[in-house]
C-alpha atoms as a PDB file:
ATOM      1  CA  UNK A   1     -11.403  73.062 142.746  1.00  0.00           C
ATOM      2  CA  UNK A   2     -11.225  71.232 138.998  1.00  0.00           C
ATOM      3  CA  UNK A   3     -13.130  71.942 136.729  1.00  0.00           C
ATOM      4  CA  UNK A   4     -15.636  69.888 135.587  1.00  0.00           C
ATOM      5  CA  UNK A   5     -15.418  69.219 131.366  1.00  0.00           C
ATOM      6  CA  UNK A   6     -18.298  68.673 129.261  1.00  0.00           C
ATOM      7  CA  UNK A   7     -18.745  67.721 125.377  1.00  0.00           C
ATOM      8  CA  UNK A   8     -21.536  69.614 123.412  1.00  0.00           C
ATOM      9  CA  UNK A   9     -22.533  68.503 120.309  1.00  0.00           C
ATOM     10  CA  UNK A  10     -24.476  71.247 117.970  1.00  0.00           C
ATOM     11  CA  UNK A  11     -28.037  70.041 119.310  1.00  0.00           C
ATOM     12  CA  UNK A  12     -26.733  70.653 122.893  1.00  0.00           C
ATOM     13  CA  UNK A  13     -25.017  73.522 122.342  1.00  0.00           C
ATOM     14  CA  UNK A  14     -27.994  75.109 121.237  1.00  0.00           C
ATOM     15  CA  UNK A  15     -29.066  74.808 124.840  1.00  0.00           C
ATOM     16  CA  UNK A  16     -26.240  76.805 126.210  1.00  0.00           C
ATOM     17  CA  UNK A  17     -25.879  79.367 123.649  1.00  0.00           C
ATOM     18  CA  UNK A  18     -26.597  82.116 126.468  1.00  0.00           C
ATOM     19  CA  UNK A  19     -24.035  81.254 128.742  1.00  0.00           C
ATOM     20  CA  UNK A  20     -21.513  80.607 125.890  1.00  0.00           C
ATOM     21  CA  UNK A  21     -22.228  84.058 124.566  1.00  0.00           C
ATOM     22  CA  UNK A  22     -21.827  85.463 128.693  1.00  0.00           C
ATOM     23  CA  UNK A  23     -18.870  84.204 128.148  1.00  0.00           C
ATOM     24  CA  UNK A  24     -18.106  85.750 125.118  1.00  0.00           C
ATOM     25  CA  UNK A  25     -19.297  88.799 126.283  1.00  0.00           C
ATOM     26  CA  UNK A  26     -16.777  89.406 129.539  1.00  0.00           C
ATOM     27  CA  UNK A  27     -13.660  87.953 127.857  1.00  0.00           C
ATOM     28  CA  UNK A  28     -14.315  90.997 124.535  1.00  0.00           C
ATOM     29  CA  UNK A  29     -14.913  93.578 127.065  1.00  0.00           C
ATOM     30  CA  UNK A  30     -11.453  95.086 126.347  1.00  0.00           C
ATOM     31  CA  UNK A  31      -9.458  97.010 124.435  1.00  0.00           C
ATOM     32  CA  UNK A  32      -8.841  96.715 121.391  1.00  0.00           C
ATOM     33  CA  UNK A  33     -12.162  94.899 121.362  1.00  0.00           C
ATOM     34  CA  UNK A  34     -14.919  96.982 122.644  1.00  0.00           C
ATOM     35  CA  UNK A  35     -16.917  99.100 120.014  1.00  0.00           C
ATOM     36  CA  UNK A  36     -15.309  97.089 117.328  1.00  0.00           C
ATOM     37  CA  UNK A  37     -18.409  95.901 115.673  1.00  0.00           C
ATOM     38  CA  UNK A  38     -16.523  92.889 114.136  1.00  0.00           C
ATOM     39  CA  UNK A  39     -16.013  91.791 117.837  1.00  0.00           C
ATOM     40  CA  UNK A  40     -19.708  92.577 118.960  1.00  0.00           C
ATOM     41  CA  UNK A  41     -21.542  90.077 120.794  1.00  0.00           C
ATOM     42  CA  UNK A  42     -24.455  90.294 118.051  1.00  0.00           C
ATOM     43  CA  UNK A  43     -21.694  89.285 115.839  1.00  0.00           C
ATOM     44  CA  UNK A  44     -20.242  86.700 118.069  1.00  0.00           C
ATOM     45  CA  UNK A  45     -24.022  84.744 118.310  1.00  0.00           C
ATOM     46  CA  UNK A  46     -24.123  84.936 114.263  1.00  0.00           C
ATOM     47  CA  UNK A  47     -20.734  83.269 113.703  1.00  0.00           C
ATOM     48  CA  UNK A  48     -21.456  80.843 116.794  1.00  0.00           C
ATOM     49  CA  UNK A  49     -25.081  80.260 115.355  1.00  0.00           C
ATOM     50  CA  UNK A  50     -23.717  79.613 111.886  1.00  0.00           C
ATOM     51  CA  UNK A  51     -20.909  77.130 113.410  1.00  0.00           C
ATOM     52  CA  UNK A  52     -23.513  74.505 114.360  1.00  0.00           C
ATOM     53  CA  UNK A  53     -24.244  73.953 111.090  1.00  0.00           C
ATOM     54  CA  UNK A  54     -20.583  72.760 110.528  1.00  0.00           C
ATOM     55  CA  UNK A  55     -19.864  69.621 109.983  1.00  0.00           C
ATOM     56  CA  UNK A  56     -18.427  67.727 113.152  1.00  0.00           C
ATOM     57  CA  UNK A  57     -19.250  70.989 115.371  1.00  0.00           C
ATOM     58  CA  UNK A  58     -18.347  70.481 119.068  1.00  0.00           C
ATOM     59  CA  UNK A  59     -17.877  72.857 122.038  1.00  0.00           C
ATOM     60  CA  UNK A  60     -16.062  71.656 125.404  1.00  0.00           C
ATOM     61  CA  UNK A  61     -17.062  73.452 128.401  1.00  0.00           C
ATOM     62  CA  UNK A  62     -15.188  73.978 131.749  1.00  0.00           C
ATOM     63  CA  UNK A  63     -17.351  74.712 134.631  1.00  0.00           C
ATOM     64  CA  UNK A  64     -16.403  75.681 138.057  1.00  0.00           C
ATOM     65  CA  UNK A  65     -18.961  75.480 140.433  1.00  0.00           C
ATOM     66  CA  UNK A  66     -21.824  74.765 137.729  1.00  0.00           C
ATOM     67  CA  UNK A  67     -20.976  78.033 135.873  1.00  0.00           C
ATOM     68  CA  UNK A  68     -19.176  78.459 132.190  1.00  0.00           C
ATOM     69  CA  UNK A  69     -15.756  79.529 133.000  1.00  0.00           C
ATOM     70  CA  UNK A  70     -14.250  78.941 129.725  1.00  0.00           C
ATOM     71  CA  UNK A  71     -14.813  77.072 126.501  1.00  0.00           C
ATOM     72  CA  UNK A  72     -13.575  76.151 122.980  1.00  0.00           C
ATOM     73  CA  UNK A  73     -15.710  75.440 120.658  1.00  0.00           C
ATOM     74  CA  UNK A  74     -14.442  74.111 116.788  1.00  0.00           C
ATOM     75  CA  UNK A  75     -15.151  71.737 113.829  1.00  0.00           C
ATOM     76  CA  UNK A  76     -13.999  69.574 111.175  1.00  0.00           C
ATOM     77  CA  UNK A  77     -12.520  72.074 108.493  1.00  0.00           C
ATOM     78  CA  UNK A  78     -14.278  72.624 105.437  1.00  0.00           C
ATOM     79  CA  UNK A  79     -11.466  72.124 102.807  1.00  0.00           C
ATOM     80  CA  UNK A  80     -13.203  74.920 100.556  1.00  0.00           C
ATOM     81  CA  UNK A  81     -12.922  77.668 103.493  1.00  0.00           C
ATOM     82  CA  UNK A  82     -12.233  80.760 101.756  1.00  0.00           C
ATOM     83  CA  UNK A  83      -9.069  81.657 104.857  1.00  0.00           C
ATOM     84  CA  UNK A  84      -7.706  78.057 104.659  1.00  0.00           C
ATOM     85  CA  UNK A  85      -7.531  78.431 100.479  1.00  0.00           C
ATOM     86  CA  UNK A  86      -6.306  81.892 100.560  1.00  0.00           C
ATOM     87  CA  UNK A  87      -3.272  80.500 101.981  1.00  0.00           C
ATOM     88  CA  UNK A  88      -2.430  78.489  98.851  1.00  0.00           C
ATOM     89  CA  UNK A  89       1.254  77.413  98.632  1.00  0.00           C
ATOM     90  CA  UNK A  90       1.506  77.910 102.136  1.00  0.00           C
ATOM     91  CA  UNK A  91       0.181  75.213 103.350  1.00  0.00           C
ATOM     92  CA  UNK A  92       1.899  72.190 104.021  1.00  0.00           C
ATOM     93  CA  UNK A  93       1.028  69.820 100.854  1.00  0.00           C
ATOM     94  CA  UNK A  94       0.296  67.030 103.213  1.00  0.00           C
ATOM     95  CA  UNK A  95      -2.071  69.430 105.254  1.00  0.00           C
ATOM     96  CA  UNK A  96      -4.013  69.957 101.787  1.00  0.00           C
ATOM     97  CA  UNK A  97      -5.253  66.730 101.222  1.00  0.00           C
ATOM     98  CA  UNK A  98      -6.179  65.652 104.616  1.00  0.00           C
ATOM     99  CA  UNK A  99      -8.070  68.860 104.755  1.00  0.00           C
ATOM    100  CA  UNK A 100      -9.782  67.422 101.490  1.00  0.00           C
ATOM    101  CA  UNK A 101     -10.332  63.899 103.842  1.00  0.00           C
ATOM    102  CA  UNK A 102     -11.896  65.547 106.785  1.00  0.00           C
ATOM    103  CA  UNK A 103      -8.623  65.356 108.548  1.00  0.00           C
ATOM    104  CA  UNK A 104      -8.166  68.803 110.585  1.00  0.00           C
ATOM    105  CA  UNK A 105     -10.021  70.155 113.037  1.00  0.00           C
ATOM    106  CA  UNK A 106     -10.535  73.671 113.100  1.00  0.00           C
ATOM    107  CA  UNK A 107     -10.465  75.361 116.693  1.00  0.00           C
ATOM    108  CA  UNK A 108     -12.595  78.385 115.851  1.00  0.00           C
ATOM    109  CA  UNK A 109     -13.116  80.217 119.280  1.00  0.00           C
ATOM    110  CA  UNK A 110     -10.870  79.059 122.745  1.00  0.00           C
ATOM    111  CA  UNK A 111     -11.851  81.560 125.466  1.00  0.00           C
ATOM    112  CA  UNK A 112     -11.122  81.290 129.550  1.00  0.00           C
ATOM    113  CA  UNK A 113     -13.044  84.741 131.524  1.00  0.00           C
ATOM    114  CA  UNK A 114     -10.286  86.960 132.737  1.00  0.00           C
ATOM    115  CA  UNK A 115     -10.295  86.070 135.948  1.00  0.00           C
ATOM    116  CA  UNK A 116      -9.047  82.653 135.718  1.00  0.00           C
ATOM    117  CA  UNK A 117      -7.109  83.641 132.872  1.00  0.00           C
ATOM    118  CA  UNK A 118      -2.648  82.812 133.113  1.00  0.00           C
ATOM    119  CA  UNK A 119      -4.073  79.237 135.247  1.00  0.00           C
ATOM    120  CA  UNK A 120      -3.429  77.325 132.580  1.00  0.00           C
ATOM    121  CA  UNK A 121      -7.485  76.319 132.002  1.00  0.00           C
ATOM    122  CA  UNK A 122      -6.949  77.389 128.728  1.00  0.00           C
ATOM    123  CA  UNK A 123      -4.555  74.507 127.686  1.00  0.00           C
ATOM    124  CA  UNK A 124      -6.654  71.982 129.395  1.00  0.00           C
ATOM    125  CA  UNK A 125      -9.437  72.837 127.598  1.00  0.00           C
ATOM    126  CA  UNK A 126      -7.414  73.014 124.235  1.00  0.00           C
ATOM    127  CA  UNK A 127      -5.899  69.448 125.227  1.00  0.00           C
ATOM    128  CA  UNK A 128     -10.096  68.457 125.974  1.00  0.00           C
ATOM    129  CA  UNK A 129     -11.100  68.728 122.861  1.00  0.00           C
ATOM    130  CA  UNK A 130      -8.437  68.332 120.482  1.00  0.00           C
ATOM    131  CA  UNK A 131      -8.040  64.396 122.807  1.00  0.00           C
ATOM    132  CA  UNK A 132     -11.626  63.686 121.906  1.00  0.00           C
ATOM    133  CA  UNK A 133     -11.302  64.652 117.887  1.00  0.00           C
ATOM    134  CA  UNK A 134     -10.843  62.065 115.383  1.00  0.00           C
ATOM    135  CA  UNK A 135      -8.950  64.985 113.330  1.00  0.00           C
ATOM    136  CA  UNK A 136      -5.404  64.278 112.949  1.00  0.00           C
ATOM    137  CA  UNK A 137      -4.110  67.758 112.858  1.00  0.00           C
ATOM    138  CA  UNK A 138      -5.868  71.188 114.471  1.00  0.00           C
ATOM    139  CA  UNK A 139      -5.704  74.366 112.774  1.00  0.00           C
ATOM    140  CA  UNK A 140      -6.736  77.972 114.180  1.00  0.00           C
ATOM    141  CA  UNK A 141      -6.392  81.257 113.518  1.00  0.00           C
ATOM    142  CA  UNK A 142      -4.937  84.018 116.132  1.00  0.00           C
ATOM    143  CA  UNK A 143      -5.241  87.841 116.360  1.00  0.00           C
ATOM    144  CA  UNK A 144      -1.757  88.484 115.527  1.00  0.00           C
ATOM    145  CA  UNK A 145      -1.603  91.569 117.674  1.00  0.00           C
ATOM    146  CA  UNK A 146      -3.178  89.190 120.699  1.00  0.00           C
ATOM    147  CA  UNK A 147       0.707  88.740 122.205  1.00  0.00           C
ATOM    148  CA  UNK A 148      -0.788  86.255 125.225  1.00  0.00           C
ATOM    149  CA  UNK A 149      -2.870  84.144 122.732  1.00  0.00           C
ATOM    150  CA  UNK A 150      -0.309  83.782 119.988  1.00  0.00           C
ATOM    151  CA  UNK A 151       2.762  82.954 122.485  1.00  0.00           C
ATOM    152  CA  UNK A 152       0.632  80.463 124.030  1.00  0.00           C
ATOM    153  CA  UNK A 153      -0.238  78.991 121.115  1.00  0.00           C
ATOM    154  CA  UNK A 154       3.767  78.807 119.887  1.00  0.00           C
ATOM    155  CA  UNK A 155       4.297  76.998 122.950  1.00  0.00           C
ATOM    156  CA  UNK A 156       1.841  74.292 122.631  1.00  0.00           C
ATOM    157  CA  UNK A 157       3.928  73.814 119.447  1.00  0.00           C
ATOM    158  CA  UNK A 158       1.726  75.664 117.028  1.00  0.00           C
ATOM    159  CA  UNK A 159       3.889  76.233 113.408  1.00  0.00           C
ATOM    160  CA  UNK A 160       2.622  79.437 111.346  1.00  0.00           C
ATOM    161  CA  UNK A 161       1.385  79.047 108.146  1.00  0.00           C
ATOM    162  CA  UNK A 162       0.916  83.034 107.034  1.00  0.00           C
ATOM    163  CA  UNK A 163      -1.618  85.704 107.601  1.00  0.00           C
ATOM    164  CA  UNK A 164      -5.303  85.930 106.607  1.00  0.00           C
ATOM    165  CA  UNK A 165      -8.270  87.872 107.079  1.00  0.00           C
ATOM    166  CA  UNK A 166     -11.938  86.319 107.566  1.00  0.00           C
ATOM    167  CA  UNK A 167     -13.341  89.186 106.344  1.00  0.00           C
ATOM    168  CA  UNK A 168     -13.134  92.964 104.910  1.00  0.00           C
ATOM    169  CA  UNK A 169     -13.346  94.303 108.642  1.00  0.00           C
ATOM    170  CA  UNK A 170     -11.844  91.801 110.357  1.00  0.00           C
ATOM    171  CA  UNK A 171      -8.168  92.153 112.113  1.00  0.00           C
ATOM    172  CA  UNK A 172      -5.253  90.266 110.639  1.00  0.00           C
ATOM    173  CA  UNK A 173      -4.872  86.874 111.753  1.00  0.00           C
ATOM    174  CA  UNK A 174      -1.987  84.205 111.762  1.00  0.00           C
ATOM    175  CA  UNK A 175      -3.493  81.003 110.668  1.00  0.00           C
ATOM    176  CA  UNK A 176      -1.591  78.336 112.590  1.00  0.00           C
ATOM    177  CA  UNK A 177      -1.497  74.506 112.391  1.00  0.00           C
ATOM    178  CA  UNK A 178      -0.763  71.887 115.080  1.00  0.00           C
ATOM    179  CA  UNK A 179       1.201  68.809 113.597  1.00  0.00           C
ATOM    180  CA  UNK A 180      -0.410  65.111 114.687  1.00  0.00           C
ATOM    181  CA  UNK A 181       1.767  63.625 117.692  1.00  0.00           C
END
């Protein structure tokens, strides 16, 4: 069976915040993951909460059978994010002032639950909502110690831009940028 894709705007979103934290919930329910507070679902619903607020927040859906089996959710990137400025000179000049025009779209969370993880739902749902964007460019940032995640996103033709934390406790992240096509 296909899935069945669906656009959420913040408003809508709202509406589905349990299943997107379910979600959530099953696909952190592993090492190196579990007890890391960081990681928590409490956590998760904060950062997800405070995303709505974002400008040009959207979250794509896949649904198999009616239920949430994976989802990315993202928004336009601020230019004056504390990660995206900590990378300074590393940044591709261009990158900087189209950040500064609303010009890149920041994935923030792209999640699939284990089970249909390796099917290659992930990429479809990365290809979902980076189709419907207006954003020229789409920047993320990946768990540089999540091997799967980071080689997947190389592939899709992904270029690294250097390493960043979002916060004190938070892992080590490559912040990674996808040129327009």
């Amino acid at each position: 069976m296909d899935p069945e894709f669906q656009r959420h705007d913040a408003k809508s979103a709202k509406g589905i915040i349990s299943e997107l934290v379910d979600v959530y919930a099953k696909v952190y329910d592993v090492p190196p993951y579990i007890g890391d507070e960081f990681f928590s679902v409490d956590s998760f619903r904060t950062r997800l909460e405070t995303a709505f607020d974002t400008k040009g927040f959207e979250t794509v859906t896949a649904r198999l059978d009616g239920r949430i089996v994976g989802y990315v959710h993202g928004a336009t990137l601020p230019a004056d994010k504390p990660w995206w400025i900590s990378l300074d000179d590393r940044r591709p000049a261009g990158l900087i002032d189209l950040a500064g025009a609303e010009g890149i779209f920041w994935l923030r969370e792209l999640m699939v639950l284990p089970e249909l993880q390796n099917q290659g739902l992930g990429r479809q749902i990365h290809d979902t909502v980076i189709a419907g964007r207006t954003e020229s460019v789409t920047t993320l940032t990946c768990i540089v110690d999540n091997q799967p995640a980071h080689d997947a996103y190389l592939r899709w033709g992904y270029t690294i831009m250097g390493q960043i934390k979002h916060a004190e406790e938070s892992p080590l992240y490559d912040a990674m940028y996808l040129p327009s096509s």
